[in-house]
C-alpha atoms as a PDB file:
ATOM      1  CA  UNK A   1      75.562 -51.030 -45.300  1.00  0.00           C
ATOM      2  CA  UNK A   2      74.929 -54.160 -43.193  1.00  0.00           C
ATOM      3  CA  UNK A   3      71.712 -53.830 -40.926  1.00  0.00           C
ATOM      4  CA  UNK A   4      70.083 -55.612 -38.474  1.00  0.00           C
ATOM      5  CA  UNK A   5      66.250 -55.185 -40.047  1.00  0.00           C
ATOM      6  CA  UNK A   6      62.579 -56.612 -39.425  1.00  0.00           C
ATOM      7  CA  UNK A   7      60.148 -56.881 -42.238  1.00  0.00           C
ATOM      8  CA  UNK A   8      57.153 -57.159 -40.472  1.00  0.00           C
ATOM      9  CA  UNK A   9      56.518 -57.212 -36.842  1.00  0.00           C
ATOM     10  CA  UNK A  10      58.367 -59.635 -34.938  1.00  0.00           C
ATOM     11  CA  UNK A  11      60.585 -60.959 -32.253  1.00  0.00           C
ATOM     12  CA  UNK A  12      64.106 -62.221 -31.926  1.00  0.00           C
ATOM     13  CA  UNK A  13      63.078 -64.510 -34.713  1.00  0.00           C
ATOM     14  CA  UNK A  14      62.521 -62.147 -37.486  1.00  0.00           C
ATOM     15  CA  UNK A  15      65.780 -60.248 -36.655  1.00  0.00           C
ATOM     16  CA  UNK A  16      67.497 -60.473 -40.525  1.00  0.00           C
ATOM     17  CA  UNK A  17      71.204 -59.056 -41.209  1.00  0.00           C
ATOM     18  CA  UNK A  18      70.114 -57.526 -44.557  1.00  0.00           C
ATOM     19  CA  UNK A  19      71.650 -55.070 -46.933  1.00  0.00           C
ATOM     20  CA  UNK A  20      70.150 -51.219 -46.605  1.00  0.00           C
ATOM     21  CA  UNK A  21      71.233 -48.341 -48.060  1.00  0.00           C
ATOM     22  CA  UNK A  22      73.208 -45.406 -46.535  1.00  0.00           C
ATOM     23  CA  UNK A  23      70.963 -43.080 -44.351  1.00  0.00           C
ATOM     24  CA  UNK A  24      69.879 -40.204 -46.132  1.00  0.00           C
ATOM     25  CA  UNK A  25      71.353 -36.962 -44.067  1.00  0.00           C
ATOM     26  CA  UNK A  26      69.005 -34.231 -43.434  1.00  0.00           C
ATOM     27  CA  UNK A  27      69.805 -30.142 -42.742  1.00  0.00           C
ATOM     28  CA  UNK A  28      71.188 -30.664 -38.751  1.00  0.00           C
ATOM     29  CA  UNK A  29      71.544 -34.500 -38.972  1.00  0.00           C
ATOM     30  CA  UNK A  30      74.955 -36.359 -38.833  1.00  0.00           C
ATOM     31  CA  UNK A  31      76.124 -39.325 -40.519  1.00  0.00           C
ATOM     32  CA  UNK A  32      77.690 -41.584 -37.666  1.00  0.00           C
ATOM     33  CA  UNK A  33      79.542 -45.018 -38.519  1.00  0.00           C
ATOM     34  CA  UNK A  34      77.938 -46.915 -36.085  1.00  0.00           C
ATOM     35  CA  UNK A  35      80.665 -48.745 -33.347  1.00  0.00           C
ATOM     36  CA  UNK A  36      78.678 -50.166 -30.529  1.00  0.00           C
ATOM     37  CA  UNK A  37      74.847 -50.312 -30.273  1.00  0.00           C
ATOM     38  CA  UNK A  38      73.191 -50.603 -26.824  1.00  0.00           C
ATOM     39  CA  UNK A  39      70.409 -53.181 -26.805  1.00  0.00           C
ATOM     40  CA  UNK A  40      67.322 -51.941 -24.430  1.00  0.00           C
ATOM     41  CA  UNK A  41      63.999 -54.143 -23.996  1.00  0.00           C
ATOM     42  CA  UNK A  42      61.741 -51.335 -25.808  1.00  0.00           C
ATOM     43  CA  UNK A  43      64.078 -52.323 -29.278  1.00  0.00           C
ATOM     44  CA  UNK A  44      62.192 -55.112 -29.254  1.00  0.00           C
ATOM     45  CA  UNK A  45      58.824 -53.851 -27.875  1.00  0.00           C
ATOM     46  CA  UNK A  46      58.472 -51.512 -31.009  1.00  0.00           C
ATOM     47  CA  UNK A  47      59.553 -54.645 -33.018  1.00  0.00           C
ATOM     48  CA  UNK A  48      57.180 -56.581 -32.379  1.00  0.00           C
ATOM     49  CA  UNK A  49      54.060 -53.592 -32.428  1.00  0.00           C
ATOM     50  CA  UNK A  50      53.455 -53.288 -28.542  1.00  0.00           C
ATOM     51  CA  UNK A  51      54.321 -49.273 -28.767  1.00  0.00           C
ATOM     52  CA  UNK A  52      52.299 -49.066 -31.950  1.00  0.00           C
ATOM     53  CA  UNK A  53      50.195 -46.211 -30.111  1.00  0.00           C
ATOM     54  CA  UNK A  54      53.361 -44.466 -29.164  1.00  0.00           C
ATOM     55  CA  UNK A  55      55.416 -44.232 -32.304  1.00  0.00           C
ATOM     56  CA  UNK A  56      54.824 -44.414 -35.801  1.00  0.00           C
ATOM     57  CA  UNK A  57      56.978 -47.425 -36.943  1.00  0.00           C
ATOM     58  CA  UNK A  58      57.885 -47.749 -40.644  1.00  0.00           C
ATOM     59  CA  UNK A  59      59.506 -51.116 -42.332  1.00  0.00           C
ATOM     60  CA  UNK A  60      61.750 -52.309 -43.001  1.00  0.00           C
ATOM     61  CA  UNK A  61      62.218 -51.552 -39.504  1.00  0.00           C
ATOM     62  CA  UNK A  62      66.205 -51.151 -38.266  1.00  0.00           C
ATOM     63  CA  UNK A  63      65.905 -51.416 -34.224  1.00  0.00           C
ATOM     64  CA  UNK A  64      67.848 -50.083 -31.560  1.00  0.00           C
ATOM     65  CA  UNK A  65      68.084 -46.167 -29.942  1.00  0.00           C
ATOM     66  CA  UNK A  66      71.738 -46.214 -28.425  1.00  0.00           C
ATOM     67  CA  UNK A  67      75.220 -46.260 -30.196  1.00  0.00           C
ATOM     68  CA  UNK A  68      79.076 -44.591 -30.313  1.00  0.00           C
ATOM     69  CA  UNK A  69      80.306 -43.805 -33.225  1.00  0.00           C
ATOM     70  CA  UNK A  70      82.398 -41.572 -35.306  1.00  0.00           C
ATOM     71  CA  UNK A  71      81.157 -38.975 -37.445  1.00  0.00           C
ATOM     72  CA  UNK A  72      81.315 -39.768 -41.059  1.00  0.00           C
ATOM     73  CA  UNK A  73      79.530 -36.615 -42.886  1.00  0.00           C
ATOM     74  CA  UNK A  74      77.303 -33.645 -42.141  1.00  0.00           C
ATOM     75  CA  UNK A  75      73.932 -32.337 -42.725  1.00  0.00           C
ATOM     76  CA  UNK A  76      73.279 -28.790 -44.377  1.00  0.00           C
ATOM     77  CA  UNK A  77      73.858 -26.378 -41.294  1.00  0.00           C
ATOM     78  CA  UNK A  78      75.030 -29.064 -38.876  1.00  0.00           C
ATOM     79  CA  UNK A  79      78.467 -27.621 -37.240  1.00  0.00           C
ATOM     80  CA  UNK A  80      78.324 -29.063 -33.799  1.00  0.00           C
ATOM     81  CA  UNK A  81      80.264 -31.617 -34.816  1.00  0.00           C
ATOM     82  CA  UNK A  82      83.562 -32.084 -37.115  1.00  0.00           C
ATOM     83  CA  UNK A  83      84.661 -35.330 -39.483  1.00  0.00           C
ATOM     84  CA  UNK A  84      86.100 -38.043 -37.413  1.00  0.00           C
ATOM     85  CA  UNK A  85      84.679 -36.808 -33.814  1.00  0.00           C
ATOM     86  CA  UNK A  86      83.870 -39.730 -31.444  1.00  0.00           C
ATOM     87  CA  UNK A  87      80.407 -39.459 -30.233  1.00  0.00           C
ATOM     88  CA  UNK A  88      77.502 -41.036 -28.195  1.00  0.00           C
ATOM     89  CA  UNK A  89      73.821 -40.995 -29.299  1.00  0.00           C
ATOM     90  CA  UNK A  90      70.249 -41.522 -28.079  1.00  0.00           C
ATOM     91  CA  UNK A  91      68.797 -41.869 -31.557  1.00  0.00           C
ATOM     92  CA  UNK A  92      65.307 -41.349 -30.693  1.00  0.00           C
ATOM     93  CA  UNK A  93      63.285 -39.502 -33.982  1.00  0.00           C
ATOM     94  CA  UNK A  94      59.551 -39.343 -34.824  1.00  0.00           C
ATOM     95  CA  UNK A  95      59.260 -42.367 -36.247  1.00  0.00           C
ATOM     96  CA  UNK A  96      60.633 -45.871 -35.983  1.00  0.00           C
ATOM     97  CA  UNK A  97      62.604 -47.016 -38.722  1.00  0.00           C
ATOM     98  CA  UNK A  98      66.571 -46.249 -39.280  1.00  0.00           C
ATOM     99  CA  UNK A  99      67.443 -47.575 -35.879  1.00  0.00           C
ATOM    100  CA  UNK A 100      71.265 -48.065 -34.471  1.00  0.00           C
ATOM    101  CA  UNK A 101      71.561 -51.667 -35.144  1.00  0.00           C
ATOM    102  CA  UNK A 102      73.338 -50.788 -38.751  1.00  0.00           C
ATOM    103  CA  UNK A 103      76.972 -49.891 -39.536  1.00  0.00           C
ATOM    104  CA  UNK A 104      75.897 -46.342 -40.468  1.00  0.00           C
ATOM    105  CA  UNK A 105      72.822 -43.793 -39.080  1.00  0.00           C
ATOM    106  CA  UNK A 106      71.625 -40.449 -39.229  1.00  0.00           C
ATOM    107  CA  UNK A 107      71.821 -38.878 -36.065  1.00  0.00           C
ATOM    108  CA  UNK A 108      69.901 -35.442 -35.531  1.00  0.00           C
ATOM    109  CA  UNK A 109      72.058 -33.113 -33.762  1.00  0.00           C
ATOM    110  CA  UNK A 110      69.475 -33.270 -30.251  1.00  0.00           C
ATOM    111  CA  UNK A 111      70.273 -36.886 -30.035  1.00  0.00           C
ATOM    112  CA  UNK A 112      73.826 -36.541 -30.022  1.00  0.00           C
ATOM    113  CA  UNK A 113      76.971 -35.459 -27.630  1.00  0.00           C
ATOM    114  CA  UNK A 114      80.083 -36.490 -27.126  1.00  0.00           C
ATOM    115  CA  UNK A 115      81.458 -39.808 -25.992  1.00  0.00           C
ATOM    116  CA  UNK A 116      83.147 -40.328 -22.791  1.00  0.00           C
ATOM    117  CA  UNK A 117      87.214 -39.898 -23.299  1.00  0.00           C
ATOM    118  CA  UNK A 118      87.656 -42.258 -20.722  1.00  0.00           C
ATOM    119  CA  UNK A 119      85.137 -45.094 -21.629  1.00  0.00           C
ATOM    120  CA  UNK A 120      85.730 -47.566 -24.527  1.00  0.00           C
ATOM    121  CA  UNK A 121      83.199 -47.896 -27.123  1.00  0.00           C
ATOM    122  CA  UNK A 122      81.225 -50.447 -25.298  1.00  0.00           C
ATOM    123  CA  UNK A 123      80.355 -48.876 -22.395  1.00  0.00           C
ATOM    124  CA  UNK A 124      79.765 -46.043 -24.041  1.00  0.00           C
ATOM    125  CA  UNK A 125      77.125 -47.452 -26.402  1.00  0.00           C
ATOM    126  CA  UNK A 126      75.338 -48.177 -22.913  1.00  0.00           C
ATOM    127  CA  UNK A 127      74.954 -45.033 -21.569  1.00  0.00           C
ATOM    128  CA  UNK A 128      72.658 -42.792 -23.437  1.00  0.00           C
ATOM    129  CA  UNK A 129      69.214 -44.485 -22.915  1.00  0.00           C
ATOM    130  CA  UNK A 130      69.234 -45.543 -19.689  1.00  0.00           C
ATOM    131  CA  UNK A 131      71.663 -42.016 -18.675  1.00  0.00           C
ATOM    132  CA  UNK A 132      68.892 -39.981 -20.124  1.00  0.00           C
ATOM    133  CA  UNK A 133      65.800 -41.652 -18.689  1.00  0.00           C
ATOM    134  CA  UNK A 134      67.960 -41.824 -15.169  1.00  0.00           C
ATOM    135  CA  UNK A 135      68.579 -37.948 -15.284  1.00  0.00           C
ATOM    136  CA  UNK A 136      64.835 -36.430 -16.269  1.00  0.00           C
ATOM    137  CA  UNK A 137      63.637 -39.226 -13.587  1.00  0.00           C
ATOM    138  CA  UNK A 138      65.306 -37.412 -10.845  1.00  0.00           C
ATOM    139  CA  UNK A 139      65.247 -34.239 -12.599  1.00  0.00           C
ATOM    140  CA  UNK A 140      61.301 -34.962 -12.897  1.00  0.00           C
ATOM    141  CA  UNK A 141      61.024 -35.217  -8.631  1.00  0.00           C
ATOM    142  CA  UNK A 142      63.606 -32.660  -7.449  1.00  0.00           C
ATOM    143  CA  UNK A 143      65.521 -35.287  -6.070  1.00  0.00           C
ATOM    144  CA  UNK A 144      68.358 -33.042  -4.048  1.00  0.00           C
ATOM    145  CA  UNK A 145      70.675 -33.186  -0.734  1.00  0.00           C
ATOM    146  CA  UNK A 146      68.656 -34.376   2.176  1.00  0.00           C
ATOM    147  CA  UNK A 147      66.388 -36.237   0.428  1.00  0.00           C
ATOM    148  CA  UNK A 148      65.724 -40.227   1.055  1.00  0.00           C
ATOM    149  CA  UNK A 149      64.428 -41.501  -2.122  1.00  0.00           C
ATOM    150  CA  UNK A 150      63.494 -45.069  -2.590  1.00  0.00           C
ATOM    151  CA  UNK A 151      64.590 -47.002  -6.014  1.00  0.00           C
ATOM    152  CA  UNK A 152      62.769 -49.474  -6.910  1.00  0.00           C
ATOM    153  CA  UNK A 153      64.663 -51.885  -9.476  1.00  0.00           C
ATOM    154  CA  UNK A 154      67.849 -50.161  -8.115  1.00  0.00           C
ATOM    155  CA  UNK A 155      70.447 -52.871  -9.885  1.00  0.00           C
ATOM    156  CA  UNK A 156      68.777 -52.749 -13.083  1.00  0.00           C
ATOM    157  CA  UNK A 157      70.739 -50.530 -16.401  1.00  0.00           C
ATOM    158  CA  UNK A 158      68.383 -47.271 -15.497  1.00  0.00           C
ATOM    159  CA  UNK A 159      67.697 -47.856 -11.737  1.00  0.00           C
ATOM    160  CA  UNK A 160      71.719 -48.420 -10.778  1.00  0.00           C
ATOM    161  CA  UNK A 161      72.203 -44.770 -12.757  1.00  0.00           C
ATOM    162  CA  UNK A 162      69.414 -43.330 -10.840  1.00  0.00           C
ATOM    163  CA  UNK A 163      71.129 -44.620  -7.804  1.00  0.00           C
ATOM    164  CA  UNK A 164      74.431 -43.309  -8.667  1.00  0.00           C
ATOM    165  CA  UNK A 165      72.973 -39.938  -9.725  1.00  0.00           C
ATOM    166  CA  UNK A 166      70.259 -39.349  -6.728  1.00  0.00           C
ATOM    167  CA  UNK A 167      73.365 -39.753  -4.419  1.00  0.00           C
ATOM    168  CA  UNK A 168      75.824 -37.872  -6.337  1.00  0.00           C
ATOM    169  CA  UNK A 169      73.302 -35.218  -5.565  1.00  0.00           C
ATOM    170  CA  UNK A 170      73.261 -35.650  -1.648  1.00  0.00           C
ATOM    171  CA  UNK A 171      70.478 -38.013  -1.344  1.00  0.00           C
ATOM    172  CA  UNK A 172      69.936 -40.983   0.589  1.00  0.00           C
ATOM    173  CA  UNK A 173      68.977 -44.030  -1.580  1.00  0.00           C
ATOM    174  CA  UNK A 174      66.891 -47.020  -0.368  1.00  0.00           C
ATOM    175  CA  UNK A 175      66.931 -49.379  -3.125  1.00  0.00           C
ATOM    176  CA  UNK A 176      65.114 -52.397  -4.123  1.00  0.00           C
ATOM    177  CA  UNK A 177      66.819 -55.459  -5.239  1.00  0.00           C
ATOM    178  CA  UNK A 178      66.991 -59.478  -5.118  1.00  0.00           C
ATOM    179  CA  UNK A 179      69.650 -60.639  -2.471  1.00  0.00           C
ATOM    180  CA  UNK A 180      72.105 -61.785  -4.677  1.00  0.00           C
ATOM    181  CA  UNK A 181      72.354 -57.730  -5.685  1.00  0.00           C
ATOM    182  CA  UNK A 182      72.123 -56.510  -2.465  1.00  0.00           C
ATOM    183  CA  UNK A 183      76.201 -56.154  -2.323  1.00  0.00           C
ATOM    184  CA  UNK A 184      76.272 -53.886  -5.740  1.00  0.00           C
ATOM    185  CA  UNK A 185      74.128 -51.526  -4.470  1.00  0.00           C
ATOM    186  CA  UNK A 186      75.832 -50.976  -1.461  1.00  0.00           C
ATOM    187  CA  UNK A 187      78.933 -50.088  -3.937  1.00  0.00           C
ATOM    188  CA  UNK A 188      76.600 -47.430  -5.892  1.00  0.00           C
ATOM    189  CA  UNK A 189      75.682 -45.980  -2.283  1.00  0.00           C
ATOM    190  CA  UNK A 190      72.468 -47.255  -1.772  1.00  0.00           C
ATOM    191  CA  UNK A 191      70.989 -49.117   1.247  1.00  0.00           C
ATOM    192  CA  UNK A 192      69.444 -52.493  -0.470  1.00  0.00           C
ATOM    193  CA  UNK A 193      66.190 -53.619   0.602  1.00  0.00           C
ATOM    194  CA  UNK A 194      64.533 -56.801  -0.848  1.00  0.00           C
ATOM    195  CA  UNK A 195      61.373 -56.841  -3.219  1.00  0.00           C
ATOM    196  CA  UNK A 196      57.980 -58.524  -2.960  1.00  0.00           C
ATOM    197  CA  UNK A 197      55.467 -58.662  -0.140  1.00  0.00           C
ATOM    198  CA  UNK A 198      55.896 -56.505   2.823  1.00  0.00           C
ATOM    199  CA  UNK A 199      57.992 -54.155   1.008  1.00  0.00           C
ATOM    200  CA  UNK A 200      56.499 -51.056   2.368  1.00  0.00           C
ATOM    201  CA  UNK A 201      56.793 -52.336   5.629  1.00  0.00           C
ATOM    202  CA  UNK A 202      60.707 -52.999   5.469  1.00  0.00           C
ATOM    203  CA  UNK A 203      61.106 -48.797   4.026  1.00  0.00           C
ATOM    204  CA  UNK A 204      59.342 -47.887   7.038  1.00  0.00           C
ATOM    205  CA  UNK A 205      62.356 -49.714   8.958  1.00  0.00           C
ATOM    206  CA  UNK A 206      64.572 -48.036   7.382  1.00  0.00           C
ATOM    207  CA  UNK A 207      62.988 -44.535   6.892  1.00  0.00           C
ATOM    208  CA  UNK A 208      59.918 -44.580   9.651  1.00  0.00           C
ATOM    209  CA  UNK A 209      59.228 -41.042   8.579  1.00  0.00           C
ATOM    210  CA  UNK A 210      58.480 -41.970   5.183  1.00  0.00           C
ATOM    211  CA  UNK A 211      60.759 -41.177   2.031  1.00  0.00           C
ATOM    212  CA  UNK A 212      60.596 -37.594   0.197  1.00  0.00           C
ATOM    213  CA  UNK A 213      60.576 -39.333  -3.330  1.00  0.00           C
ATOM    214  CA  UNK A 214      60.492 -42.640  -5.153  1.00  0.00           C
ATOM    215  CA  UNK A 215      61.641 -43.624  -8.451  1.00  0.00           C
ATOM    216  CA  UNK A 216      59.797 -47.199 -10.259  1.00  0.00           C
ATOM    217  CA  UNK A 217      62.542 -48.743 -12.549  1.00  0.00           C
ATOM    218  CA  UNK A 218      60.705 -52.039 -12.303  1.00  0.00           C
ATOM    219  CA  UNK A 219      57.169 -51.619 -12.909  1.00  0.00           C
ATOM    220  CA  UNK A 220      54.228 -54.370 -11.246  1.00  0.00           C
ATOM    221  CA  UNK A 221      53.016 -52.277  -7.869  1.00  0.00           C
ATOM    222  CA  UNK A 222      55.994 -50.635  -7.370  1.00  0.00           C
ATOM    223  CA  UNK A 223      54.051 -47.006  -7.705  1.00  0.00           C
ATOM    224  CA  UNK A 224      51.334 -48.359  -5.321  1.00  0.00           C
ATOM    225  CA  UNK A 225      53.533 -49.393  -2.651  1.00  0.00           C
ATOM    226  CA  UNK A 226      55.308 -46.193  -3.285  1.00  0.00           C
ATOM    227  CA  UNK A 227      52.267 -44.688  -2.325  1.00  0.00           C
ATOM    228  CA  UNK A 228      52.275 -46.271   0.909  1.00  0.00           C
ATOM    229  CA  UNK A 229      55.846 -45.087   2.099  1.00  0.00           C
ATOM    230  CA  UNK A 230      56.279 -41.391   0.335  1.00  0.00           C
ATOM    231  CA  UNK A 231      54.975 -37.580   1.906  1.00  0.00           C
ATOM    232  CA  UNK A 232      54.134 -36.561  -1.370  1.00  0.00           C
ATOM    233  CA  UNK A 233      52.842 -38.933  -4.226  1.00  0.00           C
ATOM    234  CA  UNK A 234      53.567 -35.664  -7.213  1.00  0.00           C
ATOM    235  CA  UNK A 235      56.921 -36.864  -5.985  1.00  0.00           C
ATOM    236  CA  UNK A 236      56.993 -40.393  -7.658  1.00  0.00           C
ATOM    237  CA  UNK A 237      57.747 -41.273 -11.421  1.00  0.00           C
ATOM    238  CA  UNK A 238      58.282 -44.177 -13.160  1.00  0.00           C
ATOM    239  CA  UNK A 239      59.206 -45.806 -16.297  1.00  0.00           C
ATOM    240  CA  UNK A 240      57.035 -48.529 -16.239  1.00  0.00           C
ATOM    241  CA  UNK A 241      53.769 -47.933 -15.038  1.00  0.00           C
ATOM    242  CA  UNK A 242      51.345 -45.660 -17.437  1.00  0.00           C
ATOM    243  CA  UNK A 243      48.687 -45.302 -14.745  1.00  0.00           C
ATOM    244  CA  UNK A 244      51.393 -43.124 -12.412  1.00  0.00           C
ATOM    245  CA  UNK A 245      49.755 -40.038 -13.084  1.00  0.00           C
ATOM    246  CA  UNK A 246      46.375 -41.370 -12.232  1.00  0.00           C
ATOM    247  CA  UNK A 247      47.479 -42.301  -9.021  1.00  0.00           C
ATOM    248  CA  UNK A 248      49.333 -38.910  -8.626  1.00  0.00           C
ATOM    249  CA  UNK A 249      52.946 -39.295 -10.090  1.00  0.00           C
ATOM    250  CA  UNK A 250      54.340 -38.964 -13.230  1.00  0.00           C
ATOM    251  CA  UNK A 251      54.988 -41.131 -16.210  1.00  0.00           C
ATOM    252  CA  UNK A 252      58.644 -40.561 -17.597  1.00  0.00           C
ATOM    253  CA  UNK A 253      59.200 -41.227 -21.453  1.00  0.00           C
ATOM    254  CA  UNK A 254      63.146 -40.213 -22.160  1.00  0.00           C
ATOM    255  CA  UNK A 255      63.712 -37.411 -24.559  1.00  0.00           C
ATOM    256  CA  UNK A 256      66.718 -36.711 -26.552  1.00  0.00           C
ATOM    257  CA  UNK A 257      68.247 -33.657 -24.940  1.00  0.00           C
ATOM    258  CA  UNK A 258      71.878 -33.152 -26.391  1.00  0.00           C
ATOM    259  CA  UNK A 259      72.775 -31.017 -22.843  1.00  0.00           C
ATOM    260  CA  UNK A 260      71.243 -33.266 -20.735  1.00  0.00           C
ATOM    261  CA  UNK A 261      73.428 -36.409 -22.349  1.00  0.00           C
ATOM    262  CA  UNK A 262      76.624 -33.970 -22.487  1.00  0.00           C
ATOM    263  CA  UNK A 263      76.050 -33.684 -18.611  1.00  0.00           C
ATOM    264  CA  UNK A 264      75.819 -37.568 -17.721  1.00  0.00           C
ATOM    265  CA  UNK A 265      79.093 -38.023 -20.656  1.00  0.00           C
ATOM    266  CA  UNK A 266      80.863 -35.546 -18.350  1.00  0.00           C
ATOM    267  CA  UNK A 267      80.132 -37.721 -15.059  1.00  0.00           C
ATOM    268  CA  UNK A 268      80.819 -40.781 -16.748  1.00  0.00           C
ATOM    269  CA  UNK A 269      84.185 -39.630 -18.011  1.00  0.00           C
ATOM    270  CA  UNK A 270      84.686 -38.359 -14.237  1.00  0.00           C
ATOM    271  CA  UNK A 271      84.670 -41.440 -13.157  1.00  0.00           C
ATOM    272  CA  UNK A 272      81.013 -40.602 -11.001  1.00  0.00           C
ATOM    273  CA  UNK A 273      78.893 -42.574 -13.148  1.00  0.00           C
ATOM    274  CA  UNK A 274      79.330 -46.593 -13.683  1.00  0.00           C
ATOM    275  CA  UNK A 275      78.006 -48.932 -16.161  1.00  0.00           C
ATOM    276  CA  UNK A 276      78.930 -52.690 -16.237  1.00  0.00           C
ATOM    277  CA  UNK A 277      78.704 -54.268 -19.624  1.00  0.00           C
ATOM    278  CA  UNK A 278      77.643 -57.952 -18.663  1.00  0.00           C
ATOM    279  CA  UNK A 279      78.198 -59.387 -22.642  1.00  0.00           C
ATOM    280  CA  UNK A 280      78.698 -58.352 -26.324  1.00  0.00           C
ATOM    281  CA  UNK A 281      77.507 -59.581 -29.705  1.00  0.00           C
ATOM    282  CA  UNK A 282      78.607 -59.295 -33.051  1.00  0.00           C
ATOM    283  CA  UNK A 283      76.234 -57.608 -35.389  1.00  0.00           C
ATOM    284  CA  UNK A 284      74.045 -60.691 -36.779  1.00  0.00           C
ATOM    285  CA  UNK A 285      73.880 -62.171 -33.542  1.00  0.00           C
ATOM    286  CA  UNK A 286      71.343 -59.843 -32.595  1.00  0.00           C
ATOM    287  CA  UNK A 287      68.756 -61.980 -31.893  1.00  0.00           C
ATOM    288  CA  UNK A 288      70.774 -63.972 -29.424  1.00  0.00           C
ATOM    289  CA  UNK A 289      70.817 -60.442 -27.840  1.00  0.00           C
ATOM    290  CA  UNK A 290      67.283 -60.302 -27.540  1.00  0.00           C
ATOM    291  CA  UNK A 291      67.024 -63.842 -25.994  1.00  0.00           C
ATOM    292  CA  UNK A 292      69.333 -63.203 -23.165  1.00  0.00           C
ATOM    293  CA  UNK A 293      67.210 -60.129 -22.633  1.00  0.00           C
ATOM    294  CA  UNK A 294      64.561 -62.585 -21.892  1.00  0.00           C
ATOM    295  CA  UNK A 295      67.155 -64.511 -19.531  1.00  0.00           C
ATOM    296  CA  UNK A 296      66.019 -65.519 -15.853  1.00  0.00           C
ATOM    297  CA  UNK A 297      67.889 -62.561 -13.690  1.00  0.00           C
ATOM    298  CA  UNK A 298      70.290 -65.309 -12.239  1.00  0.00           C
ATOM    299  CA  UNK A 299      70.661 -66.560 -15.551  1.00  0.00           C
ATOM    300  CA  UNK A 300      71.293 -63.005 -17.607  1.00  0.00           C
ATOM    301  CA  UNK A 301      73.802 -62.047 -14.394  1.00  0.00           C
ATOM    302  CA  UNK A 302      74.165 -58.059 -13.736  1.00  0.00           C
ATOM    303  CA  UNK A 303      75.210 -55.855 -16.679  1.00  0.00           C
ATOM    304  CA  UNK A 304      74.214 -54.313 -19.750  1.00  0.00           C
ATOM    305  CA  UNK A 305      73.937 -56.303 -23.396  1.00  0.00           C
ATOM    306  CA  UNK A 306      75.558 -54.696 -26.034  1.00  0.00           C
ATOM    307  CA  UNK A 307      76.317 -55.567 -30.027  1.00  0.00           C
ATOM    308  CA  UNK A 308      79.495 -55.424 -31.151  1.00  0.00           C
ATOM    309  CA  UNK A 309      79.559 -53.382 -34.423  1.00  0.00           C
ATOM    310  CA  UNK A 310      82.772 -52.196 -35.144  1.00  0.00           C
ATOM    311  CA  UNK A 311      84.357 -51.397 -31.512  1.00  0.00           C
ATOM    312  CA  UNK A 312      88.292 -52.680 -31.962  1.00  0.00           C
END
């Protein structure tokens, strides 16, 4: 099968489309010909050894976490799922090595649900990561109805989610954002708020009580100034920032949960959940991928990067 692959660690520039063979299929794994791949900075953060004391990473390495696909073959005892069934998958294992960027992977039956009816294979490819992380975020903090919770990184792939999500559930949303996004968020249901100095200030304009949670989707201070501005600090979390629990939050890593991605597949294909794809690539352009990752925000534009595997 054709496979995006690193044989050492490396960036964009040791991305090789190589030959590898078919996945081996373990007892409650599925075989899943790969259609779309989502591309997500940590893909390239494991690539290059910066979550070395994280995960175990084996080479040569295949990147990449999120995909849709179709199911090809099953695993000893794996019945959740029959020949031909169209599916979405956070692909997350124990180990780093058989990643999504490849026409073909073994998916373990945690990792997997099914796709969106109503979302093209694209989209779809987009969802699981960023879905996941999104949900146990606001699962992590109780965000519920009455709640003002403050985003920070709000129009980012997770952060608009979270938005969507935290007001799905009855919440008022105060998110952060650069101007230019301030519109988009306003579309999710959020009341925008600009980044940067003075931040906690401008919340306490807009919530002079203080907020009941915050969510950091973006990483630098965001958890100290979320300090500043929320009741109760066990009621931050963020993505970003590993010294959150020191300063009284929590630290959210995403974890495959098959019911938890089966719940955010069911709002997608609802039509409650939204995720703009801002540009494809073809398989061995994945390093171009990675680039525009690296993109100046104004640059990159708004919108999720995605490869192109077999999505026609």
């Amino acid at each position: 099968m054709k496979a995006i692959a690193v044989r050492n660690y490396g960036g964009a520039d040791a991305l090789e489309l190589t030959e590898q063979p078919t996945p081996e299929v373990a007892p409650g794994e599925f075989l899943v010909r790969v259609k779309a791949a989502g591309v997500n900075p940590a893909d390239e953060k494991i690539a290059i050894g910066n979550l070395d004391g994280i995960m175990v990473t084996h080479f040569p390495l295949i990147p990449g976490f999120e995909m849709s696909g179709v199911v090809e073959a099953r695993g000893f005892g794996a019945t959740e799922f029959e020949i031909g069934d169209e599916v979405i998958g956070f692909v997350l294992k124990d180990w780093a090595q058989n990643g999504t960027y490849a026409e073909l992977v073994s998916a373990p039956v945690r990792t997997l649900a099914r796709k969106p009816e109503s979302w093209d294979w694209l989209r779809s490819a987009c969802l699981p990561l960023n879905g996941l992380t999104a949900h146990q975020a606001v699962e992590r903090v109780g965000i519920g109805a009455g709640d003002t919770v403050l985003i920070h990184g709000a129009a980012g792939g997770v952060g608009s989610l979270a938005v969507q999500l935290a007001a799905l559930r009855g919440a008022r949303v105060i998110g952060t954002a650069s101007a230019r996004n301030h519109a988009y968020l306003r579309e999710l249901g959020a009341t925008p708020v600009t980044y940067g100095d003075g931040l906690a200030d401008r919340v306490r304009e807009l919530a002079p009580e203080g907020v009941d949670a915050a969510l950091d989707f973006y990483g630098g201070d965001a958890v100290a100034t979320s300090r500043k501005v929320v009741k109760d600090p066990a009621r931050i979390a963020s993505v970003a920032d590993i010294t959150a629990p020191e300063q009284g939050g929590h630290l959210v890593w995403a974890r495959a949960n098959a019911d938890e991605l089966t719940e955010v597949a069911a709002l997608a294909d609802s039509g409650k959940l939204s995720v703009p794809v801002n540009r494809s690539f073809p398989l061995e352009q994945a390093a171009d991928a990675w680039r525009m990752l690296h993109a100046d925000g104004s640059a990159r534009g708004r919108g999720r990067v995605v490869l192109d595997i077999d999505a026609t």
